[in-house]
PDB file of N, CA and C in Angstrom:
ATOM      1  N   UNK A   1      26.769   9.240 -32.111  1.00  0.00           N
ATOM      2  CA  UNK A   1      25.841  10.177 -31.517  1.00  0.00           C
ATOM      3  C   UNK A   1      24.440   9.582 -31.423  1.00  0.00           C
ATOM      4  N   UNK A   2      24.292   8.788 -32.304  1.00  0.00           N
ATOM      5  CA  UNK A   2      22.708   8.443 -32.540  1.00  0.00           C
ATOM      6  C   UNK A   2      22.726   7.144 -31.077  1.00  0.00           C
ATOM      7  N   UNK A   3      23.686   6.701 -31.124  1.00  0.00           N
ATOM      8  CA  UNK A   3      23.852   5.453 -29.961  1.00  0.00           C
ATOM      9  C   UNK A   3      23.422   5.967 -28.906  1.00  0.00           C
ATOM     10  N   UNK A   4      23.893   7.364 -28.402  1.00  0.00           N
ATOM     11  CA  UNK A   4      24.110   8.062 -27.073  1.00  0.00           C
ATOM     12  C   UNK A   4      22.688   8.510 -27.176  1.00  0.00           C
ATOM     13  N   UNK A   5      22.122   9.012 -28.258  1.00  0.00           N
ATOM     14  CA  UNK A   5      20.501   9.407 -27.960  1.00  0.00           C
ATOM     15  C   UNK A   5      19.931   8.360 -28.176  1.00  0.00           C
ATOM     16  N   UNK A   6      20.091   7.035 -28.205  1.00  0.00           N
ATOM     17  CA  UNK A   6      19.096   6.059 -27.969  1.00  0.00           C
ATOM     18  C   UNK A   6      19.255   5.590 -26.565  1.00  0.00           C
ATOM     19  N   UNK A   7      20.407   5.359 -26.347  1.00  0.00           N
ATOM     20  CA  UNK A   7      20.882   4.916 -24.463  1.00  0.00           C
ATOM     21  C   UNK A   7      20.216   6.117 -23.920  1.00  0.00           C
ATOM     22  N   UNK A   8      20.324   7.251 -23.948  1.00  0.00           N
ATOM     23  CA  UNK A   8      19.797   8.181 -23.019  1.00  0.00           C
ATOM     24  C   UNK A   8      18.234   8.108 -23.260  1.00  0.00           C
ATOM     25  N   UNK A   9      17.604   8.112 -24.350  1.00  0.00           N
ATOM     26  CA  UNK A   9      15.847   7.875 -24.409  1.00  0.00           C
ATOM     27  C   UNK A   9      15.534   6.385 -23.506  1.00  0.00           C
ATOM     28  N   UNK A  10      16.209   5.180 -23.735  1.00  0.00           N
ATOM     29  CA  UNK A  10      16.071   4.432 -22.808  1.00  0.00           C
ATOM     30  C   UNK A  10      16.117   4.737 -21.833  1.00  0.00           C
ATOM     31  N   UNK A  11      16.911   5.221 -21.044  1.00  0.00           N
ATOM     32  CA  UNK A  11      17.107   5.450 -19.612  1.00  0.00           C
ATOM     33  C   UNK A  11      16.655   6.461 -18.929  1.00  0.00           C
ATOM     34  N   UNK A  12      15.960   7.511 -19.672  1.00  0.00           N
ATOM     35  CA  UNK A  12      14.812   8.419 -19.087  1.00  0.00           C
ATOM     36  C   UNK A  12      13.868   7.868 -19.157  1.00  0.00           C
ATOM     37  N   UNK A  13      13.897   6.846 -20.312  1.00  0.00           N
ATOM     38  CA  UNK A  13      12.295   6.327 -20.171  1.00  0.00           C
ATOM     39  C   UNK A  13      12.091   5.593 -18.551  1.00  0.00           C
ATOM     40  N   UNK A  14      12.975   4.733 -18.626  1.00  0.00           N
ATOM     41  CA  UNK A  14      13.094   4.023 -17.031  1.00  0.00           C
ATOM     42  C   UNK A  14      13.145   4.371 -15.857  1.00  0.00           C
ATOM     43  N   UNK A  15      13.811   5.544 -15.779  1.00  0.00           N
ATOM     44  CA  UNK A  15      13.320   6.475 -15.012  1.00  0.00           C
ATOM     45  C   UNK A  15      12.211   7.029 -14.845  1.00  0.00           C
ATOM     46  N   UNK A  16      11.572   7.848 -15.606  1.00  0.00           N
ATOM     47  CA  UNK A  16      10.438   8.049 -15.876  1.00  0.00           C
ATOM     48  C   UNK A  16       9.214   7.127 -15.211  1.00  0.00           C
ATOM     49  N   UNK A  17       9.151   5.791 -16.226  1.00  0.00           N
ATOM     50  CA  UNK A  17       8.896   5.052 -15.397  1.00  0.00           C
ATOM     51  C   UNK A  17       8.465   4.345 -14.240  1.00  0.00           C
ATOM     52  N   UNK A  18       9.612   4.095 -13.438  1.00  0.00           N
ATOM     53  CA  UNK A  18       9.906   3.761 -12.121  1.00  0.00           C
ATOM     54  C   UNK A  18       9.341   5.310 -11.187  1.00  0.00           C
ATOM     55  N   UNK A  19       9.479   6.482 -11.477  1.00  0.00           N
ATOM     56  CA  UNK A  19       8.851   7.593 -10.745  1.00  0.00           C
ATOM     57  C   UNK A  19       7.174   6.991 -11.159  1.00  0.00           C
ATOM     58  N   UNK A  20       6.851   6.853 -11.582  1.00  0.00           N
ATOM     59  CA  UNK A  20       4.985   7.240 -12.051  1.00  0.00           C
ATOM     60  C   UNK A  20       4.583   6.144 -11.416  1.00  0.00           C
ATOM     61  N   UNK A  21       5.555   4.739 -11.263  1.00  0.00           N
ATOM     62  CA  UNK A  21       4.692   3.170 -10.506  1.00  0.00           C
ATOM     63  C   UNK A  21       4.116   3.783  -9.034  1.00  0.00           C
ATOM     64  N   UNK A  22       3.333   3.128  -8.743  1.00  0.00           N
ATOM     65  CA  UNK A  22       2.380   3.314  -7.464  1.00  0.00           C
ATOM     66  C   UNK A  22       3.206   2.777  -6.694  1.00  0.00           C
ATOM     67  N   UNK A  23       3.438   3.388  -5.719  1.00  0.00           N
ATOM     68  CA  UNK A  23       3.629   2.704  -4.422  1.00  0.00           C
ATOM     69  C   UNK A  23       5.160   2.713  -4.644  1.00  0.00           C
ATOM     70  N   UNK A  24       6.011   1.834  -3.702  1.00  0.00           N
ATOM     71  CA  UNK A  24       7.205   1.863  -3.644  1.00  0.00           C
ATOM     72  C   UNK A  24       8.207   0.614  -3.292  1.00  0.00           C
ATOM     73  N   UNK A  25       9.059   0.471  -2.426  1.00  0.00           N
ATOM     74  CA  UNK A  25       9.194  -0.986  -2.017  1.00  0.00           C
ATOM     75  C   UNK A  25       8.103  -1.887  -1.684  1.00  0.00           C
ATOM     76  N   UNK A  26       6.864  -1.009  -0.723  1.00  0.00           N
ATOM     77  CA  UNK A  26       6.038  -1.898  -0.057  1.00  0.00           C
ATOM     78  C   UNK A  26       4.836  -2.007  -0.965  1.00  0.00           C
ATOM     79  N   UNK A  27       4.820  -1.825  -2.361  1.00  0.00           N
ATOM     80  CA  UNK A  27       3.549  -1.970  -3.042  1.00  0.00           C
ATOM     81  C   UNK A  27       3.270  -3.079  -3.318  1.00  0.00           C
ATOM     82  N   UNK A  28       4.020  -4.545  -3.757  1.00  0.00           N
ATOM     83  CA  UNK A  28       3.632  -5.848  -3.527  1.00  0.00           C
ATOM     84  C   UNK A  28       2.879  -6.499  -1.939  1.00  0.00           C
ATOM     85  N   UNK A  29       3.847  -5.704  -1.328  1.00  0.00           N
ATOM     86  CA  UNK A  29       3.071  -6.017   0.367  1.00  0.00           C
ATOM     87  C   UNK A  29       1.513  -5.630   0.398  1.00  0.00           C
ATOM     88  N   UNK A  30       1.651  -3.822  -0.097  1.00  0.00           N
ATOM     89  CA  UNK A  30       0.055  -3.659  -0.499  1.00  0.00           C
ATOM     90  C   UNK A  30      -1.233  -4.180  -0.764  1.00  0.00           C
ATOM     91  N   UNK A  31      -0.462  -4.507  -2.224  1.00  0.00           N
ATOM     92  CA  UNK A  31      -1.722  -5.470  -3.197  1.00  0.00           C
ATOM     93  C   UNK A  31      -1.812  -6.661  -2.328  1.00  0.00           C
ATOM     94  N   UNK A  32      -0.989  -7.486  -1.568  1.00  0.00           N
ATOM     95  CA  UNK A  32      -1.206  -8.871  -1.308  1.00  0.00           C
ATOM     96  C   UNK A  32      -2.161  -8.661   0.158  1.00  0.00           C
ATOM     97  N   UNK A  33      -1.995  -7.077   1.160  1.00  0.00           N
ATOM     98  CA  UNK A  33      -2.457  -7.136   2.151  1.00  0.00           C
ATOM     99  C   UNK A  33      -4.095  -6.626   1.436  1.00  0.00           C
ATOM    100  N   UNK A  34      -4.351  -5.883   0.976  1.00  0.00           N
ATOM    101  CA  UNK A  34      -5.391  -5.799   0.303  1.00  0.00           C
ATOM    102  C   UNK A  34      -6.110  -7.227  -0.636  1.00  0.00           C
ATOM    103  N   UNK A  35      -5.341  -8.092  -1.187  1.00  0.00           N
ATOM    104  CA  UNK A  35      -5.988  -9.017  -1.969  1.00  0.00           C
ATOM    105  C   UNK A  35      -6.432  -9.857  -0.346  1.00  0.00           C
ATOM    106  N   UNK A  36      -5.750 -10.185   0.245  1.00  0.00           N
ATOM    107  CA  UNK A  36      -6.166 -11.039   1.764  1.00  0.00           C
ATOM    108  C   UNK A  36      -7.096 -10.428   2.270  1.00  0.00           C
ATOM    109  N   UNK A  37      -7.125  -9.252   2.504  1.00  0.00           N
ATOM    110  CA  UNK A  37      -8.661  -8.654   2.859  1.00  0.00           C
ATOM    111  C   UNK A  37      -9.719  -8.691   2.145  1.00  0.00           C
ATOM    112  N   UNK A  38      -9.862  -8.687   1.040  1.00  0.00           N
ATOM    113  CA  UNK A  38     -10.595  -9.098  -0.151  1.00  0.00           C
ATOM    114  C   UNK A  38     -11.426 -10.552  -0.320  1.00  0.00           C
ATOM    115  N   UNK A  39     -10.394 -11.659   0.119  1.00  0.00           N
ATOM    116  CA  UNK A  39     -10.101 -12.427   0.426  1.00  0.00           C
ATOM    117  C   UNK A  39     -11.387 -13.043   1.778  1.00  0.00           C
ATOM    118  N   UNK A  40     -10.414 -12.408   2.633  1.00  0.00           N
ATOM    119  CA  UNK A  40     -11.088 -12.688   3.931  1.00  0.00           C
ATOM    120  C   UNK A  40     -12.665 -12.344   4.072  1.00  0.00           C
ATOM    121  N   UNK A  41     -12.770 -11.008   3.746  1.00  0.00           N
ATOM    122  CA  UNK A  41     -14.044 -10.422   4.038  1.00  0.00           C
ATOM    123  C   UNK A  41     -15.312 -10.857   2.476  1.00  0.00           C
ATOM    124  N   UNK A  42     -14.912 -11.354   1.512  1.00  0.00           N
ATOM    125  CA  UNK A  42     -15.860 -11.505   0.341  1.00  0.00           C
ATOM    126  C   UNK A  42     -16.210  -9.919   0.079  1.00  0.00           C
ATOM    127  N   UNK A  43     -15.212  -9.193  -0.387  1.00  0.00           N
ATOM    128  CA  UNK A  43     -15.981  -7.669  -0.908  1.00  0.00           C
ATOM    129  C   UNK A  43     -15.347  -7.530  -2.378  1.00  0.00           C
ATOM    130  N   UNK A  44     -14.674  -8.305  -3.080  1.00  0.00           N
ATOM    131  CA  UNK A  44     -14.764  -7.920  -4.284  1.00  0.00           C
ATOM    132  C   UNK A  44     -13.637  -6.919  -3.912  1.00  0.00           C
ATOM    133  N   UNK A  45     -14.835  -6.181  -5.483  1.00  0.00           N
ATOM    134  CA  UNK A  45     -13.973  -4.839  -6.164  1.00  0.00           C
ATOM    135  C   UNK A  45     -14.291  -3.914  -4.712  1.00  0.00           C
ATOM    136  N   UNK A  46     -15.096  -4.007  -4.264  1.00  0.00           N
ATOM    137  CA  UNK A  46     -15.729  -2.719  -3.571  1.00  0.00           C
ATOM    138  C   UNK A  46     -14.712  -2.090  -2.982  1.00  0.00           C
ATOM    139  N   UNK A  47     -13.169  -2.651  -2.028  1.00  0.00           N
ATOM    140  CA  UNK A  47     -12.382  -2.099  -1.277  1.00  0.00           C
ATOM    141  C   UNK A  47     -11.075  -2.749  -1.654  1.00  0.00           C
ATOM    142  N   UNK A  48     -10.678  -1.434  -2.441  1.00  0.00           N
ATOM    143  CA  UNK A  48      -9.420  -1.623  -3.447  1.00  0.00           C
ATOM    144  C   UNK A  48      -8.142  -0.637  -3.444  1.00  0.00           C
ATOM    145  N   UNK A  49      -7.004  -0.481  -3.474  1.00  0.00           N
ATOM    146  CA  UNK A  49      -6.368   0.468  -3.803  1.00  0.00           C
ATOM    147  C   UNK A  49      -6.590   1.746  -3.497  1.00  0.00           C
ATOM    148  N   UNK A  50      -7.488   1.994  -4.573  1.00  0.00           N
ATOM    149  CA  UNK A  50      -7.834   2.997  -4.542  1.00  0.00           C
ATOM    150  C   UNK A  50      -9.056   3.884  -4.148  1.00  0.00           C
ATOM    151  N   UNK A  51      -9.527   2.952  -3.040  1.00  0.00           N
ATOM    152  CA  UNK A  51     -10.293   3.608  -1.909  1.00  0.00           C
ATOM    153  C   UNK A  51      -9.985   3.355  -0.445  1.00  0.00           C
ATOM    154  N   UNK A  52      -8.483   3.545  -0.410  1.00  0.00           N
ATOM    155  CA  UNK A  52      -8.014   2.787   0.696  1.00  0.00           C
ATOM    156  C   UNK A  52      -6.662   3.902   1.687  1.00  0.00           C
ATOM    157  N   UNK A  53      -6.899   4.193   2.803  1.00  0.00           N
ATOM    158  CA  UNK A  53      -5.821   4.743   3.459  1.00  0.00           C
ATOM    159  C   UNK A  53      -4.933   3.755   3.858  1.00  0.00           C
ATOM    160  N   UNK A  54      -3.988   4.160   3.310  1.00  0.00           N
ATOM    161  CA  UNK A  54      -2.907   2.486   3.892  1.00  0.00           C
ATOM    162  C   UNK A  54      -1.250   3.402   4.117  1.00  0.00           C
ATOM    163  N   UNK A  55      -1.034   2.950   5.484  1.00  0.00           N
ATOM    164  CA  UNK A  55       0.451   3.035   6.426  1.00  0.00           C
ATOM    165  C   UNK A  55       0.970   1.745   6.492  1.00  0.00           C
ATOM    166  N   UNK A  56       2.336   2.071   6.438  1.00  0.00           N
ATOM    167  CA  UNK A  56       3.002   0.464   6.764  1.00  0.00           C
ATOM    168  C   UNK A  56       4.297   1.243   7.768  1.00  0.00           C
ATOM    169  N   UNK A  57       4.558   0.612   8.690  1.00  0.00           N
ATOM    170  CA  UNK A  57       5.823   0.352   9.793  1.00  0.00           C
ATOM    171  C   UNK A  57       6.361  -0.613   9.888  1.00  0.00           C
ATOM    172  N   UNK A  58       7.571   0.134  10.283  1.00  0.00           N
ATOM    173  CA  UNK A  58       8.554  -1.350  10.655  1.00  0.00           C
ATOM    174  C   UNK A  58       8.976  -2.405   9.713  1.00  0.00           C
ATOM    175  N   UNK A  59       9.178  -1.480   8.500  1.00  0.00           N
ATOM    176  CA  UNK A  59       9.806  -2.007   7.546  1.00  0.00           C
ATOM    177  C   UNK A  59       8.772  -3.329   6.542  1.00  0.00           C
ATOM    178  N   UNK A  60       7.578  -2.936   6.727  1.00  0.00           N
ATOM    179  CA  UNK A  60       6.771  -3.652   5.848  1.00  0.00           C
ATOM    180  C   UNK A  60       6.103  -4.976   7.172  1.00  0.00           C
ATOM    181  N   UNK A  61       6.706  -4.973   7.889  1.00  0.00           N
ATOM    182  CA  UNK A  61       5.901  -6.160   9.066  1.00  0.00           C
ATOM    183  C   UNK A  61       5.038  -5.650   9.266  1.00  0.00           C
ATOM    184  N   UNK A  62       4.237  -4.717   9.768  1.00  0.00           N
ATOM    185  CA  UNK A  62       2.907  -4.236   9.888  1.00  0.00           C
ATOM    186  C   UNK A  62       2.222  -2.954   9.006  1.00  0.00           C
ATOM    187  N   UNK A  63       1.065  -3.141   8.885  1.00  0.00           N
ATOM    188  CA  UNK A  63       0.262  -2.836   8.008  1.00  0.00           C
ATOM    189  C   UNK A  63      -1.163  -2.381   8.006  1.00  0.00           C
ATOM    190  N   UNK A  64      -1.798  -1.126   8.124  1.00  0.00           N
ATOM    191  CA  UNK A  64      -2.762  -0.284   8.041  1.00  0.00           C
ATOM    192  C   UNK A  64      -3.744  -0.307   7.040  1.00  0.00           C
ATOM    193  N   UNK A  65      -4.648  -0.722   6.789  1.00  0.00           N
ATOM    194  CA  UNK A  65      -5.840  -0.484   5.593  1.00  0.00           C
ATOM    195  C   UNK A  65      -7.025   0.106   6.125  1.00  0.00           C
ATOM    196  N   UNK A  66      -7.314   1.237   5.815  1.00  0.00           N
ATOM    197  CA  UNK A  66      -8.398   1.493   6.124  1.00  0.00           C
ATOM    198  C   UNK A  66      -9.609   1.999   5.055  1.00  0.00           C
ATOM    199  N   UNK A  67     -10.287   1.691   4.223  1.00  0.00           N
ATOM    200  CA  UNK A  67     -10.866   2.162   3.394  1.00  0.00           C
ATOM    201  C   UNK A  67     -12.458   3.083   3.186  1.00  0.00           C
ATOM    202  N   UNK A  68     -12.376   3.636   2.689  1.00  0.00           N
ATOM    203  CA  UNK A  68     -13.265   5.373   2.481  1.00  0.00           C
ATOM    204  C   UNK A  68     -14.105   4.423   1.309  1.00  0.00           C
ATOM    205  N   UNK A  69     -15.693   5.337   2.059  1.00  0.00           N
ATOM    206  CA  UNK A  69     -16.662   5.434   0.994  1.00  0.00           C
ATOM    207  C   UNK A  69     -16.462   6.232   0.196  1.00  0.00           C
ATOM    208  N   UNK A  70     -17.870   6.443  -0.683  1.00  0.00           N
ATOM    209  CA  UNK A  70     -17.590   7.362  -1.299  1.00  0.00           C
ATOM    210  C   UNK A  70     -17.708   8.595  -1.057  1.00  0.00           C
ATOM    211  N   UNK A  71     -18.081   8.814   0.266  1.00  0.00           N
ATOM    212  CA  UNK A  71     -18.744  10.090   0.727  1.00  0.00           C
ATOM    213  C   UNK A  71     -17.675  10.680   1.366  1.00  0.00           C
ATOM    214  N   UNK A  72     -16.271  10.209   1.601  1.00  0.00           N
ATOM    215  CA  UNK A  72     -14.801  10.107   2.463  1.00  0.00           C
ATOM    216  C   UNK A  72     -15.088   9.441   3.684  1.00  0.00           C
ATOM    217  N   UNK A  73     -15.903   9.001   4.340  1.00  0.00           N
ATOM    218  CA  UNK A  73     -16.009   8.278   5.950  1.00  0.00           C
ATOM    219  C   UNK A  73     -15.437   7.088   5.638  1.00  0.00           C
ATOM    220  N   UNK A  74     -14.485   6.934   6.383  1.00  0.00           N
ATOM    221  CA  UNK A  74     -13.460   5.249   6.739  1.00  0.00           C
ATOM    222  C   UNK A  74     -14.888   4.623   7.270  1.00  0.00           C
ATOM    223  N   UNK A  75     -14.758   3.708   6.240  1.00  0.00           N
ATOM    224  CA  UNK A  75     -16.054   2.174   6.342  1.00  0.00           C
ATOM    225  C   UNK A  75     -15.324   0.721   7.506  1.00  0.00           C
ATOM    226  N   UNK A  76     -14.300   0.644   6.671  1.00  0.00           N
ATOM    227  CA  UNK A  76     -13.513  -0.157   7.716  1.00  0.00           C
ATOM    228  C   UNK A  76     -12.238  -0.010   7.560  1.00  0.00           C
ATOM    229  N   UNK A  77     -11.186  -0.559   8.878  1.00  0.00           N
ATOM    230  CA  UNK A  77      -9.392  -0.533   9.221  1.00  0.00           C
ATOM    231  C   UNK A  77      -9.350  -1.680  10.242  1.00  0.00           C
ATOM    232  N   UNK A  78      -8.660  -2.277   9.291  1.00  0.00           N
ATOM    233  CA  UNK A  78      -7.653  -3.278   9.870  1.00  0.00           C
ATOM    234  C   UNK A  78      -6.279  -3.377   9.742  1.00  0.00           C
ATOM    235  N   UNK A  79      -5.546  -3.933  10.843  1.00  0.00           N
ATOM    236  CA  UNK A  79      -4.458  -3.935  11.018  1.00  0.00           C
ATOM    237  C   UNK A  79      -3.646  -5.378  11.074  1.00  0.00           C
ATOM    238  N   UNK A  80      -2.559  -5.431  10.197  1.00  0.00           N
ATOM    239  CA  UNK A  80      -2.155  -6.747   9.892  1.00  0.00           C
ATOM    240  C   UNK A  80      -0.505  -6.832  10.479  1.00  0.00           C
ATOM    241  N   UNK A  81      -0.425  -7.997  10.434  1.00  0.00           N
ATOM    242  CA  UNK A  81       1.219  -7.775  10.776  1.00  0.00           C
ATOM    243  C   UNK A  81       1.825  -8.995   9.581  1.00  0.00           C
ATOM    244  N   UNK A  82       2.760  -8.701   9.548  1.00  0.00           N
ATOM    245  CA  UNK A  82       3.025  -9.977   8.186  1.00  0.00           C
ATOM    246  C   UNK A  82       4.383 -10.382   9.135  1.00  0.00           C
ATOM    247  N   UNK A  83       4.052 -12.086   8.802  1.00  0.00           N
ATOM    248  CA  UNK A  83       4.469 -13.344   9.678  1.00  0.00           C
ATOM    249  C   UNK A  83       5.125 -14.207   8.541  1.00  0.00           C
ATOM    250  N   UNK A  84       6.179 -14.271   8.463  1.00  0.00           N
ATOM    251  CA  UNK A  84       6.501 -15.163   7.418  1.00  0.00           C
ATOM    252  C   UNK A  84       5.868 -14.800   6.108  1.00  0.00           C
ATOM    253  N   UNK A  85       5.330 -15.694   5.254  1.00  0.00           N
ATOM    254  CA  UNK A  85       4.312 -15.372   4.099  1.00  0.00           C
ATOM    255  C   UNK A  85       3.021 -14.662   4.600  1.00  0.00           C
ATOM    256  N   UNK A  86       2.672 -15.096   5.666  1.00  0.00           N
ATOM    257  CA  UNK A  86       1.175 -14.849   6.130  1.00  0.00           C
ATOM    258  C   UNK A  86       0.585 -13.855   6.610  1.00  0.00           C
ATOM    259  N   UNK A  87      -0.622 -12.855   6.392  1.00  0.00           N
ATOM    260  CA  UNK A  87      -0.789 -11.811   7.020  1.00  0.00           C
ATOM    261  C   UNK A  87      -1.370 -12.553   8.088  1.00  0.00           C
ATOM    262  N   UNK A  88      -1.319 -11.903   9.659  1.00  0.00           N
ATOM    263  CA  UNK A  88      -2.320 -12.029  10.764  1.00  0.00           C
ATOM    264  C   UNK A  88      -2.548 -10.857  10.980  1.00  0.00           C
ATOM    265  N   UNK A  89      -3.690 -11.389  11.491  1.00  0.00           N
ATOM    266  CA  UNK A  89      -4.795  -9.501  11.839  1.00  0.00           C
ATOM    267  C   UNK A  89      -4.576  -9.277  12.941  1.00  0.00           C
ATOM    268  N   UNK A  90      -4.287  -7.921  13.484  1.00  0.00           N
ATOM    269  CA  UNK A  90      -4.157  -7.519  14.591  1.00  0.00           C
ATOM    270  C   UNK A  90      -5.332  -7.045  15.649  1.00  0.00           C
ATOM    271  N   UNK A  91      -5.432  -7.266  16.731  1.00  0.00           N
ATOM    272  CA  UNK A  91      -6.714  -6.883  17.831  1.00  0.00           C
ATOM    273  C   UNK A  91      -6.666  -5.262  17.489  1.00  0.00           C
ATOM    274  N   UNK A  92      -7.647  -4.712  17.346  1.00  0.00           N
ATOM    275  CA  UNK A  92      -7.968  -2.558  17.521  1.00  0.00           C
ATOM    276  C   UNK A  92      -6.690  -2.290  18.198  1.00  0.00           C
ATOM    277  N   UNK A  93      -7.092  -2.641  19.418  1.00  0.00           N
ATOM    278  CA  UNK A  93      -5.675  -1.773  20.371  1.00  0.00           C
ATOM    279  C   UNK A  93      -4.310  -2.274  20.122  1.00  0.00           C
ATOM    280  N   UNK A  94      -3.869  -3.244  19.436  1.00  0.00           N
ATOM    281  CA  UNK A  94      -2.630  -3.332  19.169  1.00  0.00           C
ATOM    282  C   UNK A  94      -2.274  -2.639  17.607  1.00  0.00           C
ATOM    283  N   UNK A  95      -3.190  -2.501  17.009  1.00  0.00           N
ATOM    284  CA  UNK A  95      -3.598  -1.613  15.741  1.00  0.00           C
ATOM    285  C   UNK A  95      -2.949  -0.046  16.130  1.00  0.00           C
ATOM    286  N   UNK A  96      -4.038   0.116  16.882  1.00  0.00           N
ATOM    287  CA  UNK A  96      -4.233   1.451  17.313  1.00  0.00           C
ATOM    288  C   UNK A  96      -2.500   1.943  18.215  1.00  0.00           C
ATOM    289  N   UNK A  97      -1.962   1.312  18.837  1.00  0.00           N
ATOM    290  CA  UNK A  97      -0.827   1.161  19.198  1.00  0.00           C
ATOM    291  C   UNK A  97       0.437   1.774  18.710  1.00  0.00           C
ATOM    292  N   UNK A  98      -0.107   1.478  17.335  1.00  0.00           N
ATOM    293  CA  UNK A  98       1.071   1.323  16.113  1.00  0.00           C
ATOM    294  C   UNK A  98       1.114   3.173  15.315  1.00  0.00           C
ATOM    295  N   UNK A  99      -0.096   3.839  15.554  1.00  0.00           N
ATOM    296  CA  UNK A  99      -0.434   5.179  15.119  1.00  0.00           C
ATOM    297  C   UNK A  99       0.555   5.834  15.938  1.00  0.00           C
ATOM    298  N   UNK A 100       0.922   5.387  17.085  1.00  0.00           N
ATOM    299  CA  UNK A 100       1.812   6.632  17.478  1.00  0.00           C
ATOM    300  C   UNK A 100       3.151   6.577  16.917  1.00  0.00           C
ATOM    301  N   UNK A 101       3.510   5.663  16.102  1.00  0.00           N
ATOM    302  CA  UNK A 101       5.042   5.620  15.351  1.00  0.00           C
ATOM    303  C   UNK A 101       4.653   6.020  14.310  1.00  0.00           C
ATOM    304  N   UNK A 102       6.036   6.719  13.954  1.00  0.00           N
ATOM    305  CA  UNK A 102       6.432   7.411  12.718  1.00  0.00           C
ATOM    306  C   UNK A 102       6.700   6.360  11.343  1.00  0.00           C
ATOM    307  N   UNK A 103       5.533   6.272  10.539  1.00  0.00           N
ATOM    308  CA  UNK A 103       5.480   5.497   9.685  1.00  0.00           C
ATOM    309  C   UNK A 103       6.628   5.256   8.621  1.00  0.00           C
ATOM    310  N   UNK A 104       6.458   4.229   7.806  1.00  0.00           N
ATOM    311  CA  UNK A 104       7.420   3.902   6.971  1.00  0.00           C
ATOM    312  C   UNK A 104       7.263   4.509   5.662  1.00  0.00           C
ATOM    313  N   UNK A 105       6.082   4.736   5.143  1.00  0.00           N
ATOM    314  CA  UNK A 105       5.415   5.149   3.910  1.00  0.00           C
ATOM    315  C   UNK A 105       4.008   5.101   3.893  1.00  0.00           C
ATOM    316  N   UNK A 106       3.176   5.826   3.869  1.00  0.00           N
ATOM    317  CA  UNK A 106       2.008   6.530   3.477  1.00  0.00           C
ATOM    318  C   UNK A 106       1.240   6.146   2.258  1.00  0.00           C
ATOM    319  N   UNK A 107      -0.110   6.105   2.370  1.00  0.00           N
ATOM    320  CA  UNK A 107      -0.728   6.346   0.816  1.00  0.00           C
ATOM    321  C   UNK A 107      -2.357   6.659   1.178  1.00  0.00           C
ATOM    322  N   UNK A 108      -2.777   7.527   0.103  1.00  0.00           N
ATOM    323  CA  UNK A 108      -4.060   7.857   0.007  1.00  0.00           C
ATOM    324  C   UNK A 108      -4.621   7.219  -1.034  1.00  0.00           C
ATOM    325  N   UNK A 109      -5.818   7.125  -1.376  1.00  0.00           N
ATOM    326  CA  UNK A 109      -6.602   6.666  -2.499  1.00  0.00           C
ATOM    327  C   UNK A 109      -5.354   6.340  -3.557  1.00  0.00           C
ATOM    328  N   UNK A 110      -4.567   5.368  -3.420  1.00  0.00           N
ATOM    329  CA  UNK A 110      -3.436   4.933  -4.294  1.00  0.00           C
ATOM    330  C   UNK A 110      -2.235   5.754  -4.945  1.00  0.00           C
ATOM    331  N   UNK A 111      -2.244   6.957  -4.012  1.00  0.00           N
ATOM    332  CA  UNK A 111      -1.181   8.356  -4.194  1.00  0.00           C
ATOM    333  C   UNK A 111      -0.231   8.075  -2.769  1.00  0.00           C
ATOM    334  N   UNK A 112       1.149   8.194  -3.187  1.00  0.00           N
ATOM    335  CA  UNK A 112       1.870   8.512  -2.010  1.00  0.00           C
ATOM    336  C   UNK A 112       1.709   9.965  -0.929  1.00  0.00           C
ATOM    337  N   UNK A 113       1.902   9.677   0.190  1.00  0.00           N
ATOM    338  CA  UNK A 113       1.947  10.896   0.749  1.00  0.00           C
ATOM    339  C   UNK A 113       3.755  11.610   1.070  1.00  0.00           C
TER     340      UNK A 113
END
């Protein structure tokens, strides 16, 4: 009996768990499309996670960041497409393009929608 309540505390824990992690399949895609913007633009901490509206389509190939002051006004959005390892940035209107499809997964200030 004591076996069966230790296997089962394990395995709620993991469960548990795996519900509370941020993000989902595409949260490595996330952090890495966010660290490249980071990256690219020299902003640091300033535009992170969790000041960030971010959509992904098409199965993680393209990619939405748009990030909020503190006041809520989107400061900046860019649009990436991932190429092999590599993000490339997309032109506005091929960005903008991509809003009329029904996204893959959602996120607000680092909360799923």
């Amino acid at each position: 009996m004591k076996i069966f309540l230790r296997i089962f505390s394990v395995f709620f824990f993991l469960i548990l768990a795996s519900a509370c992690a941020k993000g989902n399949e595409y949260n490595d895609l996330i952090d890495e499309a966010i660290e490249f913007h980071q990256n690219d633009h020299f902003r640091g901490e300033e535009d992170s996670r969790d000041n960030a509206d971010v959509t992904v389509w098409d199965n993680g190939r393209y990619i939405r960041i748009a990030f909020i002051d503190q006041e809520g006004n989107k400061v900046r959005e860019r649009f990436f497409e991932k190429v092999g390892g590599n993000f490339e940035e997309l032109k506005q209107y091929e960005g903008e393009s991509l809003m009329s499809k029904k996204p893959d997964y959602q996120e607000q200030m680092g909360e799923e929608l």
